[in-house]
Protein backbone atom coordinates (compact mmCIF):
# COMPACT_ATOMS: atom_id res chain seq x y z
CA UNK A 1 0.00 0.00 0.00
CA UNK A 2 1.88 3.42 -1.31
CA UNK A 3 0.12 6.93 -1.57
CA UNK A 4 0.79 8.60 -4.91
CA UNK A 5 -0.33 12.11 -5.95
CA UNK A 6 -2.69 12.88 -9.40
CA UNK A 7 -1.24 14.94 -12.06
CA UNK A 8 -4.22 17.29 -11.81
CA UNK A 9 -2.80 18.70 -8.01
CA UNK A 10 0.17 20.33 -10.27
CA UNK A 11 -0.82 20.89 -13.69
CA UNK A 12 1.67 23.91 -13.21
CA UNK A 13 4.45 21.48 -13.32
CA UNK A 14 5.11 19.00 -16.27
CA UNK A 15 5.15 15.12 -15.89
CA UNK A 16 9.07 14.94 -14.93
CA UNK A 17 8.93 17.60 -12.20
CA UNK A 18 5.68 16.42 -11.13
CA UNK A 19 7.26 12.87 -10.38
CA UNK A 20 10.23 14.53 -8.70
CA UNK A 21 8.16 16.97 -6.40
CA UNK A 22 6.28 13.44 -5.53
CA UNK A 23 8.96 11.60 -4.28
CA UNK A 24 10.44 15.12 -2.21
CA UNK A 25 7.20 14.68 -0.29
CA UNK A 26 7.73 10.63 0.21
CA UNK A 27 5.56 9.76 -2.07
CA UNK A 28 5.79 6.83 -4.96
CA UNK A 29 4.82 8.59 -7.79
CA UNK A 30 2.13 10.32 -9.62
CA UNK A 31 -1.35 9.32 -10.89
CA UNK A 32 -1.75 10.90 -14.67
CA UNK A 33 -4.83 12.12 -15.67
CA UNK A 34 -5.00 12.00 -19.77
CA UNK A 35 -6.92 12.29 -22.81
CA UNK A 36 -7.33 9.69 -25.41
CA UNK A 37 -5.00 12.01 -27.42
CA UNK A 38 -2.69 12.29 -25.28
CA UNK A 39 -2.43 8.28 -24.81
CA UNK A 40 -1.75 8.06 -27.94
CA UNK A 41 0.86 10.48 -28.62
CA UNK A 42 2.96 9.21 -25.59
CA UNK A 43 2.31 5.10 -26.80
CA UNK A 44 3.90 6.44 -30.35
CA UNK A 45 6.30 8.49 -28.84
CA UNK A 46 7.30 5.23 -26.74
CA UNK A 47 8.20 7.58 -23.91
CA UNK A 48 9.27 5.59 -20.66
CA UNK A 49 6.69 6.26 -17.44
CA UNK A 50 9.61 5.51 -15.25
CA UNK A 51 11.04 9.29 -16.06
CA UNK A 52 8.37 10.57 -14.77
CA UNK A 53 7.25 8.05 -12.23
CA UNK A 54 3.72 7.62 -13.50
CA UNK A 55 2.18 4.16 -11.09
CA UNK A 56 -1.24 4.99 -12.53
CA UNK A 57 -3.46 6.83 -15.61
CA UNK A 58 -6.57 7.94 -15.05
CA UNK A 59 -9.54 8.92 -18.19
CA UNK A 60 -12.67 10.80 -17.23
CA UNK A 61 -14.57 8.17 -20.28
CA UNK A 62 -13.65 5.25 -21.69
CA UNK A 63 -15.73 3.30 -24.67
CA UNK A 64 -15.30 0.14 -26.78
CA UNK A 65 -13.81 2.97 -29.65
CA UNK A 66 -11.08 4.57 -27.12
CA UNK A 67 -10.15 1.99 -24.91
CA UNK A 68 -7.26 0.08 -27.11
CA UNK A 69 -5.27 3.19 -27.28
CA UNK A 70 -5.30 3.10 -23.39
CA UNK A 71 -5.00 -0.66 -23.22
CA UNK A 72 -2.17 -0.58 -24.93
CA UNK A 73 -0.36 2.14 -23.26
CA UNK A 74 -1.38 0.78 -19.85
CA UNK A 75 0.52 -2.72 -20.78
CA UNK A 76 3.13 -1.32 -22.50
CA UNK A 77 3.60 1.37 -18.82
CA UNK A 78 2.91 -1.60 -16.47
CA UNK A 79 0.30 0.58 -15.04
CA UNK A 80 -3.10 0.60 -14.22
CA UNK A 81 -6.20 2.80 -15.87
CA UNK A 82 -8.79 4.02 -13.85
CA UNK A 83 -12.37 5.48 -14.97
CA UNK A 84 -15.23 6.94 -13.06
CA UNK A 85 -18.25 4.75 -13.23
CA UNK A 86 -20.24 7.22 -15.62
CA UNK A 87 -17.34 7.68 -18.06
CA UNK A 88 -18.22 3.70 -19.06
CA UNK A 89 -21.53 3.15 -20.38
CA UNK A 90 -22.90 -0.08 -18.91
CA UNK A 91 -23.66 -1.52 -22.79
CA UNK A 92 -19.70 -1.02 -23.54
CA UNK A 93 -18.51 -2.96 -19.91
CA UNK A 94 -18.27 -5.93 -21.56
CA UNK A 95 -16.87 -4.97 -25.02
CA UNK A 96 -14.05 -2.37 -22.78
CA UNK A 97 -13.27 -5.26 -20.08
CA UNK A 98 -12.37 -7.62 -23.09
CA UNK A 99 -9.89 -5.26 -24.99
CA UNK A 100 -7.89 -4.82 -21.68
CA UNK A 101 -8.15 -8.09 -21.33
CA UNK A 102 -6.73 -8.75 -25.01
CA UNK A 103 -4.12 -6.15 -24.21
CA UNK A 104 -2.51 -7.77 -20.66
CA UNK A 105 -4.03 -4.62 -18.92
CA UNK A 106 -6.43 -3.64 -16.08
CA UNK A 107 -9.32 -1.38 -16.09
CA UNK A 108 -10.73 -0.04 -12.57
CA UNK A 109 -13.90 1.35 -12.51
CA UNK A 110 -14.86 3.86 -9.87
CA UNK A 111 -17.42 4.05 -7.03
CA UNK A 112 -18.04 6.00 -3.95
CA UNK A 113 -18.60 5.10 -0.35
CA UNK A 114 -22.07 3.50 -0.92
CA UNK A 115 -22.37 0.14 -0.34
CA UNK A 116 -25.53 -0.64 -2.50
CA UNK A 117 -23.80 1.12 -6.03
CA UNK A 118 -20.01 -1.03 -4.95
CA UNK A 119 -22.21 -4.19 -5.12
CA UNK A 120 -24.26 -3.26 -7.97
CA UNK A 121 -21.08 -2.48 -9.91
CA UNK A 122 -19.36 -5.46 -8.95
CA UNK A 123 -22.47 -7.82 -10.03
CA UNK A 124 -22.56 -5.89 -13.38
CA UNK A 125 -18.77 -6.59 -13.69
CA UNK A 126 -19.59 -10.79 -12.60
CA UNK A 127 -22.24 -10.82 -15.20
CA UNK A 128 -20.40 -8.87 -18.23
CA UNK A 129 -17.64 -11.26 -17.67
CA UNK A 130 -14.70 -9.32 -17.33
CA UNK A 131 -13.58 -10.12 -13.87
CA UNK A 132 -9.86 -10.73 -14.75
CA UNK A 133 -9.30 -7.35 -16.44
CA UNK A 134 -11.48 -5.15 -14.76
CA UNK A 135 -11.76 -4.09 -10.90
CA UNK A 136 -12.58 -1.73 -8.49
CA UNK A 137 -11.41 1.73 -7.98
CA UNK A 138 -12.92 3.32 -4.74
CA UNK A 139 -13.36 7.47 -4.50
CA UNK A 140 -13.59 8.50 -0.98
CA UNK A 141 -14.75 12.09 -0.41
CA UNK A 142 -14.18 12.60 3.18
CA UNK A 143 -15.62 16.26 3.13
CA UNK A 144 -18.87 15.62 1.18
CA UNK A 145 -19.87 11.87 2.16
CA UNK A 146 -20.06 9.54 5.45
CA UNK A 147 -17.21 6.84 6.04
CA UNK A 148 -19.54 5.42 8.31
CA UNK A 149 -19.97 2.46 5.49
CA UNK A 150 -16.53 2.31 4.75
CA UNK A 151 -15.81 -0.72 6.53
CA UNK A 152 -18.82 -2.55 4.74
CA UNK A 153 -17.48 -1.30 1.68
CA UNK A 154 -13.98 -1.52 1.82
CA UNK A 155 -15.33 -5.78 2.55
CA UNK A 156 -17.66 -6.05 -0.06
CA UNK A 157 -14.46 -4.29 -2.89
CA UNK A 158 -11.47 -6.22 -0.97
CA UNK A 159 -11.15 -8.98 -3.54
CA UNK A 160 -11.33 -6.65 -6.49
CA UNK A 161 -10.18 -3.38 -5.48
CA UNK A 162 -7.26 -2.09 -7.38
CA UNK A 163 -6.42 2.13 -6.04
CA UNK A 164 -8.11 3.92 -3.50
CA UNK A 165 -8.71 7.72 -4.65
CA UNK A 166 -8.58 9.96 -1.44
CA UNK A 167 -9.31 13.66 -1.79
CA UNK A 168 -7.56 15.13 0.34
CA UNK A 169 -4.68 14.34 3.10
CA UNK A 170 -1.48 16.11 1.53
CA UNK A 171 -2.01 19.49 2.76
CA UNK A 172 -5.27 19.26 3.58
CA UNK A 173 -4.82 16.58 5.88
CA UNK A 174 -5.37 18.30 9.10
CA UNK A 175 -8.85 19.63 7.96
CA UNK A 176 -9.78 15.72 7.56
CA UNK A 177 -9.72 15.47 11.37
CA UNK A 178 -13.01 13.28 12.88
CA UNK A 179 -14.06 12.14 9.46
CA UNK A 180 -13.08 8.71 9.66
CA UNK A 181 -9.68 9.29 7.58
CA UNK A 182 -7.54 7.32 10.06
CA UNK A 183 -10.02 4.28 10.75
CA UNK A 184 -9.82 3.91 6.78
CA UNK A 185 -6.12 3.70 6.21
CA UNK A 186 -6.02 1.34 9.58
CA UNK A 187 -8.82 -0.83 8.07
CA UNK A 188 -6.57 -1.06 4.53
CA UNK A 189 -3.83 -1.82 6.38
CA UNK A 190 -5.31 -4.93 8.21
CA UNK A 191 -7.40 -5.85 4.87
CA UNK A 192 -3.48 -6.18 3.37
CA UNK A 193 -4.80 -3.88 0.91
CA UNK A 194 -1.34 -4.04 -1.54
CA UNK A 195 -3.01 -1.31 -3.82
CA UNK A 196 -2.39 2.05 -4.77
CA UNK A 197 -3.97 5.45 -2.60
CA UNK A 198 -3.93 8.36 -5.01
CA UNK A 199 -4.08 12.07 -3.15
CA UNK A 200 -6.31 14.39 -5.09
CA UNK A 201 -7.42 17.73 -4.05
CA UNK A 202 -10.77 18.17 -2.25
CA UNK A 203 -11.71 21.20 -4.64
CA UNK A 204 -10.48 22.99 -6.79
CA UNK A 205 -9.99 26.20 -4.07
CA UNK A 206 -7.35 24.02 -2.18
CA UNK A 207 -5.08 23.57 -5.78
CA UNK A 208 -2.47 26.74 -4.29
CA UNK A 209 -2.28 24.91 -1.05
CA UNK A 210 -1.36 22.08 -2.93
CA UNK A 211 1.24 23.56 -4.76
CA UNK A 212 2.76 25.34 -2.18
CA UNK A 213 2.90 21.88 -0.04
CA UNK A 214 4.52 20.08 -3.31
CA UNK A 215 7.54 23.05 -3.67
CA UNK A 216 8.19 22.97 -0.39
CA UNK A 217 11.31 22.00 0.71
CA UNK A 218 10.21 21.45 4.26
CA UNK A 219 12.14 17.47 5.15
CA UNK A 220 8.90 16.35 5.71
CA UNK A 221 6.49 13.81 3.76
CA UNK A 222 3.20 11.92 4.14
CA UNK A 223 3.94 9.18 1.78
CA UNK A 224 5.94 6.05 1.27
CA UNK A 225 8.20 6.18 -1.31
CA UNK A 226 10.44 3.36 -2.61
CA UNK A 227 13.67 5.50 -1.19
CA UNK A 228 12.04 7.68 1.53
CA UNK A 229 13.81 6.13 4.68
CA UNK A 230 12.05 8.36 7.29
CA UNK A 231 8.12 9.52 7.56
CA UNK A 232 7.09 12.00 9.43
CA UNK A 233 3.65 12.81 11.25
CA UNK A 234 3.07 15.79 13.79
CA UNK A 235 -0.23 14.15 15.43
CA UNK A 236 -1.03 17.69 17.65
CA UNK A 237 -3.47 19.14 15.35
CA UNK A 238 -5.44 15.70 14.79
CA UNK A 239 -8.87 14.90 16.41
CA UNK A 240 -8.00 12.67 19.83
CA UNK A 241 -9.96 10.08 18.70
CA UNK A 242 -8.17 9.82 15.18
CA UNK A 243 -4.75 9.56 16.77
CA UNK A 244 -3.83 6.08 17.24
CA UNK A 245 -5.34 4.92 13.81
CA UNK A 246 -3.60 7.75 11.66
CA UNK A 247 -0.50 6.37 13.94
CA UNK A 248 -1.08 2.84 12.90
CA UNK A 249 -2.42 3.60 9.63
CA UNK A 250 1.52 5.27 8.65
CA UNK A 251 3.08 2.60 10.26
CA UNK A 252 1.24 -0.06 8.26
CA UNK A 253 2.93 1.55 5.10
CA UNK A 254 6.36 1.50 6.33
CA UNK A 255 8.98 -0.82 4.17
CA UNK A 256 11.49 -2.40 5.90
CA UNK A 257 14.09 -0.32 7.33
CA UNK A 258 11.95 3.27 7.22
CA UNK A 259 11.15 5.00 10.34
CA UNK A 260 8.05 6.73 10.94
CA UNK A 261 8.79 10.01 13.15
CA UNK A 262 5.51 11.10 15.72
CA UNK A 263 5.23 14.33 17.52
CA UNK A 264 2.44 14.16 20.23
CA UNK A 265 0.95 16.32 22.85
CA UNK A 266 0.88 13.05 25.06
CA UNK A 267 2.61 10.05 26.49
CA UNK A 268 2.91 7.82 23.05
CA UNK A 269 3.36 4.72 25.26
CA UNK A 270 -0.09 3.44 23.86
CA UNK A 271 1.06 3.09 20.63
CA UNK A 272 4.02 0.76 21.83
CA UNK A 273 1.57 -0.97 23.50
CA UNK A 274 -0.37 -1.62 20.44
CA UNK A 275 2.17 -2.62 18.20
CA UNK A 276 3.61 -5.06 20.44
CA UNK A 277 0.01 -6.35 20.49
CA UNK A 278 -0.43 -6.67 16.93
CA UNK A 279 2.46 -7.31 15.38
CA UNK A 280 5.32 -10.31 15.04
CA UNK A 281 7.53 -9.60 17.90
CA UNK A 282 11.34 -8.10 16.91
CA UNK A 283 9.56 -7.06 13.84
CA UNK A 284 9.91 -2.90 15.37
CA UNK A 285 11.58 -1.09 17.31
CA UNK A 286 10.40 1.72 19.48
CA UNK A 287 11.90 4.62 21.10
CA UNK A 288 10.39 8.42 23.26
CA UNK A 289 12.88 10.35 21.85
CA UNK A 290 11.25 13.68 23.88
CA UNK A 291 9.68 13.38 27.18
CA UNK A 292 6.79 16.18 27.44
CA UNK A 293 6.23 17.82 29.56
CA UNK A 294 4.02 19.65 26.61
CA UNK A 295 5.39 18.11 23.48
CA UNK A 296 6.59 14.29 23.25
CA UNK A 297 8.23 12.48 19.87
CA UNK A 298 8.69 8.97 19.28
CA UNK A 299 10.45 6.79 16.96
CA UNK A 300 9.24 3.27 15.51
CA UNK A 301 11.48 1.64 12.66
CA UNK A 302 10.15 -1.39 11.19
CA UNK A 303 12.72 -3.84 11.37
């Protein structure tokens, strides 16, 4: 499970930039958001998406006419393509899921936190027949819908789901506080999710806190990137009750090796506590690196 960051949070920048300014912040690349057009010109132009560190491409509509093209790319990338469930006409589900099939690719369809239109789309995917080239791609809008079906959800898409699009965390993340944010990326994390989670903006008015977050040179970074070695989370501004799974939730996404840096208002003893409960023992190791009395930080490498 690795957070990457869509293309659309820093049109400003091209691809290459973009991909660098991604893995500054710790993340593992960049989500691009493309036309059919533009598919096209960059599968003739047989440019490489490691440059640019592209893990995902995203259309706004796909149909039986347009989908090679991104098919093709997507195979010849390595890299998923995902679609919002109105930008694929249920008639062309079938006809879509079989050229990615044909291709070696993987189509993921979109859906929000709504447990009746996940299991609607995945019986329409069952009975089209294209199970083994197209899946799930979940959009989670913390600020304008409930997480309180996520968990139902996130069970019902488990088997198929392929990215998780979040909008918000990045910059943004400390308005998320007490809307469920933390209990997700906990319940991914003990799912074994192994998918992608793409940051988006929340709105469009956020896009120059986003780009101020992105250029900022601040050796800080929410994400897990391949070579980020060290993550760091300042939990002070974060709802009480969100604490220990936004704690647990980084932690979870840790490789081997990377240390995830905490900066508290409060003993962080609990978290020990609940690691050693959880996990393999030797498999971490913890240390209070500050003692309070108004501001503690804590260390926790996974080993």
């Amino acid at each position: 499970m690795g957070l990457s960051l869509t293309s659309t949070a820093a049109l400003h920048l091209d691809a290459q930039a973009r991909g660098s300014a991604c893995l500054a912040r710790g993340l593992d690349g960049q989500e691009l958001v493309l036309t059919t057009h533009e598919a096209l010109e960059a599968l003739v132009a047989k440019t490489s998406a490691a440059d640019s560190h592209i893990v995902a491409l995203r259309v706004e509509a796909l149909d039986r006419a347009t989908a090679p093209v991104l098919a093709l790319l997507a195979r010849h990338w390595d890299v998923p393509v995902s679609v919002p469930a109105q930008g694929v006409a249920p008639d062309d589900l079938a006809a879509v899921g079989s050229i990615f099939e044909a291709a070696g690719a993987r189509l993921l369809v979109g859906h929000t936190t709504n447990l009746a239109e996940t299991t609607a789309l995945i019986t329409a995917i069952a009975e089209a027949g294209v199970a083994a080239s197209v899946g799930l791609s979940w959009e989670v809008r913390p600020s304008t819908e409930s997480l309180d079906d996520a968990g139902a959800v996130l069970f019902a898409a488990r088997a198929q789901l392929g990215l998780v699009r979040l909008y918000g965390g990045g910059p943004e993340q400390h308005d998320q506080g007490g809307r469920g944010i933390g209990t997700l990326l906990t319940d991914l994390a003990l799912s074994q999710y192994a998918g992608l989670i793409v940051l988006a903006p929340s709105a469009p008015d956020q896009l120059p806190r986003w780009h101020a977050w992105l250029e900022s040179r601040k050796p800080t970074g929410c994400g897990t990137a391949h070579d980020a070695r060290e993550v760091t989370l300042d939990m002070r501004d974060v709802e009480p009750k969100d604490r220990l799974e936004t704690i647990l939730g980084a932690y979870k996404t840790l490789r081997k090796g990377a240390t995830l840096k905490i900066t508290v208002d409060h003993d962080p003893s609990c978290m020990y506590y609940m690691l050693e409960a959880t996990e393999p023992a030797g498999s971490f190791a913890f240390a209070t690196t500050e003692k309070g009395p108004v501001t503690w930080r804590a260390e926790v490498t996974r080993t």
